[in-house]
N, C-alpha and C. Protein backbone atom coordinates (compact mmCIF):
# COMPACT_ATOMS: atom_id res chain seq x y z
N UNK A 1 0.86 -1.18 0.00
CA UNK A 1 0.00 0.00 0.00
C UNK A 1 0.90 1.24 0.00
N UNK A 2 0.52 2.09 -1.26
CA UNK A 2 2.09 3.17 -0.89
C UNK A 2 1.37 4.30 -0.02
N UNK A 3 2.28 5.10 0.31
CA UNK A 3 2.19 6.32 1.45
C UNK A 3 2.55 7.39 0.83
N UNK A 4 1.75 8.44 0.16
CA UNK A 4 2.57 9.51 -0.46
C UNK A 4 1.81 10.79 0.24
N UNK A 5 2.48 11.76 0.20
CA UNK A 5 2.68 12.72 0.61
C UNK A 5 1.13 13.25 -0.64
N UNK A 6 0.12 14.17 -0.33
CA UNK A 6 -0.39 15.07 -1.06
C UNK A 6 -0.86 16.24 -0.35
N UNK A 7 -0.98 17.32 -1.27
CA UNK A 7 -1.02 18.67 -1.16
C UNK A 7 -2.02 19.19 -2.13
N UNK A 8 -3.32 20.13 -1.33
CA UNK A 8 -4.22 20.55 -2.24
C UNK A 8 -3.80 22.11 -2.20
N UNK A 9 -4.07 22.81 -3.37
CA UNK A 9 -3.93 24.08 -3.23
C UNK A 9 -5.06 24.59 -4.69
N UNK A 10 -5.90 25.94 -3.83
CA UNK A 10 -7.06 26.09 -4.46
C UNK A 10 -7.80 27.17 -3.72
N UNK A 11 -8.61 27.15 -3.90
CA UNK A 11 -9.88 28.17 -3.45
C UNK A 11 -10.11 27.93 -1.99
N UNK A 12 -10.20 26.96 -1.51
CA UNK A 12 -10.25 27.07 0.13
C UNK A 12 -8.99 26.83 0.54
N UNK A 13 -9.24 27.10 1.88
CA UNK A 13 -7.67 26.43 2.89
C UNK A 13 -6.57 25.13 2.10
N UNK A 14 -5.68 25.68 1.78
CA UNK A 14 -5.01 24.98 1.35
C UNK A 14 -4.31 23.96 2.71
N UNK A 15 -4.32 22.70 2.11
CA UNK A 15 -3.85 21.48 3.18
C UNK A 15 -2.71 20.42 2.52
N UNK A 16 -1.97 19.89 3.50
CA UNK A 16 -1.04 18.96 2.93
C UNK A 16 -1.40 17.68 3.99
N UNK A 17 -1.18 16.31 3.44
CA UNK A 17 -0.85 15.83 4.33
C UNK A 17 -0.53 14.08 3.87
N UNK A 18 0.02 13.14 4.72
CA UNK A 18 0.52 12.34 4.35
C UNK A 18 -0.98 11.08 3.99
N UNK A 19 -0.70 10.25 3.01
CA UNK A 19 -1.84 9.31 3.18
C UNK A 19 -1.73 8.02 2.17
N UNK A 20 -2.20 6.86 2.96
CA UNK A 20 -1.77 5.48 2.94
C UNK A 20 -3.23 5.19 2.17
N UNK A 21 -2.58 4.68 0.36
CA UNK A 21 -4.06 4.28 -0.77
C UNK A 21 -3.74 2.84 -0.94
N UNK A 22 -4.70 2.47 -1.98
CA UNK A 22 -4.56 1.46 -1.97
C UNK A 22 -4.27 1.24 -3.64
N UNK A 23 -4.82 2.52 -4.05
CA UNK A 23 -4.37 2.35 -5.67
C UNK A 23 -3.29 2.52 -6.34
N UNK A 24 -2.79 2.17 -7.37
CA UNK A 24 -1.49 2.19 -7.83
C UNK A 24 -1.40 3.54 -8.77
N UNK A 25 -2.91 4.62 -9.38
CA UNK A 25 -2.31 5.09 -10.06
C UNK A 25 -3.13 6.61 -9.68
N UNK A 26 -2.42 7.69 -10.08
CA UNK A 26 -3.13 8.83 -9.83
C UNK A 26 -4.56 9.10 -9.81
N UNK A 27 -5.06 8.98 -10.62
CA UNK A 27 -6.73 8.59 -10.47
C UNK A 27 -7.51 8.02 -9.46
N UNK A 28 -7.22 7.09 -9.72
CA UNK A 28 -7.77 6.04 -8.62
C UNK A 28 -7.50 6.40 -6.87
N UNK A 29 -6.02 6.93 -6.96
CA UNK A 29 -6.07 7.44 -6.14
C UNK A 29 -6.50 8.55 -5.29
N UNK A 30 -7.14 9.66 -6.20
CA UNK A 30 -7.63 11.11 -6.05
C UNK A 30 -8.79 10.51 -5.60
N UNK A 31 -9.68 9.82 -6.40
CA UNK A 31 -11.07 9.08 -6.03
C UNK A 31 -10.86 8.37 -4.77
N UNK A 32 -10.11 7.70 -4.15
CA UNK A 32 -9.84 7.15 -2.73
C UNK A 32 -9.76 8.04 -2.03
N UNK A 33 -9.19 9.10 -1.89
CA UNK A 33 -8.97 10.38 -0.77
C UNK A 33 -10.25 11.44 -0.92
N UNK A 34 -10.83 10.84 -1.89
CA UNK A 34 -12.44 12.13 -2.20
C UNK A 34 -11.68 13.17 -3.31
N UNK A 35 -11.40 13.32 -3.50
CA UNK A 35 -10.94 14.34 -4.82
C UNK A 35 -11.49 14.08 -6.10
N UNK A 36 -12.46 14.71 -6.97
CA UNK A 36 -12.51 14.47 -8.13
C UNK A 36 -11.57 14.88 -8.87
N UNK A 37 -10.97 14.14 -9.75
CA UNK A 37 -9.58 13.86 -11.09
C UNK A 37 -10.02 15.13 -11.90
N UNK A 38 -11.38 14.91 -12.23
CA UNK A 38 -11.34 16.72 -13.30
C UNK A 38 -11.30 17.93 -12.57
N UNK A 39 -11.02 18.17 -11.47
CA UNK A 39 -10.99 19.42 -10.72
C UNK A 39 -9.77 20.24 -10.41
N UNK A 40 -8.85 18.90 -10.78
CA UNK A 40 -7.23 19.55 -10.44
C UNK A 40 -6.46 18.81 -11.53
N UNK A 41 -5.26 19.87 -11.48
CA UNK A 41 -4.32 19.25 -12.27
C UNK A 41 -3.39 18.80 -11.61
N UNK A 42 -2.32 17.53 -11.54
CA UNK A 42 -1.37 16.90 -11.05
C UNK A 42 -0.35 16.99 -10.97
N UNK A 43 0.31 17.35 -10.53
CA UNK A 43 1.83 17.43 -10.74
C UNK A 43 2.43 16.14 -9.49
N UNK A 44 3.16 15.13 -10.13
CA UNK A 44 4.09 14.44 -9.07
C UNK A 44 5.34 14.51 -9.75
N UNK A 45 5.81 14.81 -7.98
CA UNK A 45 7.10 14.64 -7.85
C UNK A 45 7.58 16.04 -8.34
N UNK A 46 6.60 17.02 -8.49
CA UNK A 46 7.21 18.40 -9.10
C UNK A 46 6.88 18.35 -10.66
N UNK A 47 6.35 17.63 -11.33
CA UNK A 47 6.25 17.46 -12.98
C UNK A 47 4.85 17.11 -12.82
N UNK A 48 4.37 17.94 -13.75
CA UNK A 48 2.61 17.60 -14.40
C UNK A 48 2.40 16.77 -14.96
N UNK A 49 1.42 15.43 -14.56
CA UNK A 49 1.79 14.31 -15.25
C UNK A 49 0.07 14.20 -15.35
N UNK A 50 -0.54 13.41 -16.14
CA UNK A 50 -1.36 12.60 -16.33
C UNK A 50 -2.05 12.30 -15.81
N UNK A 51 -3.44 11.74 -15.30
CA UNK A 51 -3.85 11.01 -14.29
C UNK A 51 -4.02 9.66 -14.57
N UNK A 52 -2.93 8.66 -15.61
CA UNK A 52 -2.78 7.34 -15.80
C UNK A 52 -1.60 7.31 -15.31
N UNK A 53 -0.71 8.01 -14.52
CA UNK A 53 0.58 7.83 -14.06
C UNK A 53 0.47 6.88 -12.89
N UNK A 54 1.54 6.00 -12.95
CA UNK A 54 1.37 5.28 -11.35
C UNK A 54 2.18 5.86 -10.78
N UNK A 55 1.80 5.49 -9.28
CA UNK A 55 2.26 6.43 -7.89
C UNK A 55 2.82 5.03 -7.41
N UNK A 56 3.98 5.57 -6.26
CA UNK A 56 4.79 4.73 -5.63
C UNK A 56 4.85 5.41 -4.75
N UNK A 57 5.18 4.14 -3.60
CA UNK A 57 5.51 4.74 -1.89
C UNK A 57 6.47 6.23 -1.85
N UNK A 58 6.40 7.11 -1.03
CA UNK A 58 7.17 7.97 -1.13
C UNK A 58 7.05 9.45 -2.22
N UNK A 59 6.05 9.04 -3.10
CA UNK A 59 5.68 10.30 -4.37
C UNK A 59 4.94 11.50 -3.71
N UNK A 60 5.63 12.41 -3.78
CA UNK A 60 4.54 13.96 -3.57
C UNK A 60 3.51 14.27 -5.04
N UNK A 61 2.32 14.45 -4.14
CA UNK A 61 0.91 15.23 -5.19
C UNK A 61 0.73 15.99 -4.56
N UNK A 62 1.16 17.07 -5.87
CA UNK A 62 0.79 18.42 -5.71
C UNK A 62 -0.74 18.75 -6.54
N UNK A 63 -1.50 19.41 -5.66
CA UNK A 63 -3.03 18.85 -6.88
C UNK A 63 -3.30 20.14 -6.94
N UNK A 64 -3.84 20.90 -7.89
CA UNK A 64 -3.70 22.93 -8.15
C UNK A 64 -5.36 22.88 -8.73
N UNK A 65 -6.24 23.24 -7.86
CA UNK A 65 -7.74 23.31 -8.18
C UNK A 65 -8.05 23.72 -9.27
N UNK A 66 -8.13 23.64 -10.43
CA UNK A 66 -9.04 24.07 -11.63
C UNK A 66 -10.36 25.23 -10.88
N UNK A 67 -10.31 26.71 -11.13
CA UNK A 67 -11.13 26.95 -11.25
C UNK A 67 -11.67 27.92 -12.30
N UNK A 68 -13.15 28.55 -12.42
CA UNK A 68 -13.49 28.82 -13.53
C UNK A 68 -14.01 30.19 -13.10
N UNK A 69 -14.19 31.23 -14.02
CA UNK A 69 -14.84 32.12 -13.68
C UNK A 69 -15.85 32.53 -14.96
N UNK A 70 -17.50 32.78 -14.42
CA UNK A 70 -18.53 32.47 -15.72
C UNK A 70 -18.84 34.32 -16.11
């Protein structure tokens, strides 16, 4: 089960914190912690990647809120 480090930053209180998934890949994993995948963009490890990237023990997500103004 990996342990990675994530970080939301966005429109409310921005939070970091450590957390133990069970999925192997960015997606899956945003959906395990409650995050919807179309709301943010990804960056691990410091690089904007995909949300088919797999995650490993030890990876920082940095997740940057998508927002819109109508």
């Amino acid at each position: 089960m990996p342990r990675i480090k994530v970080t939301l930053r966005g429109r409310k209180k921005p939070w970091s914190r450590d957390v133990d998934v069970r999925a192997s890949i960015v997606e899956e994993a945003l959906v395990e912690i409650g995050i919807n995948p179309l709301e943010v963009l990804v960056k691990l490890n410091g690089d904007f990647v995909p949300d088919i990237e797999r995650i490993r023990t030890g990876d920082s997500l940095e997740l940057l809120e998508i927002t819109s103004r109508g």
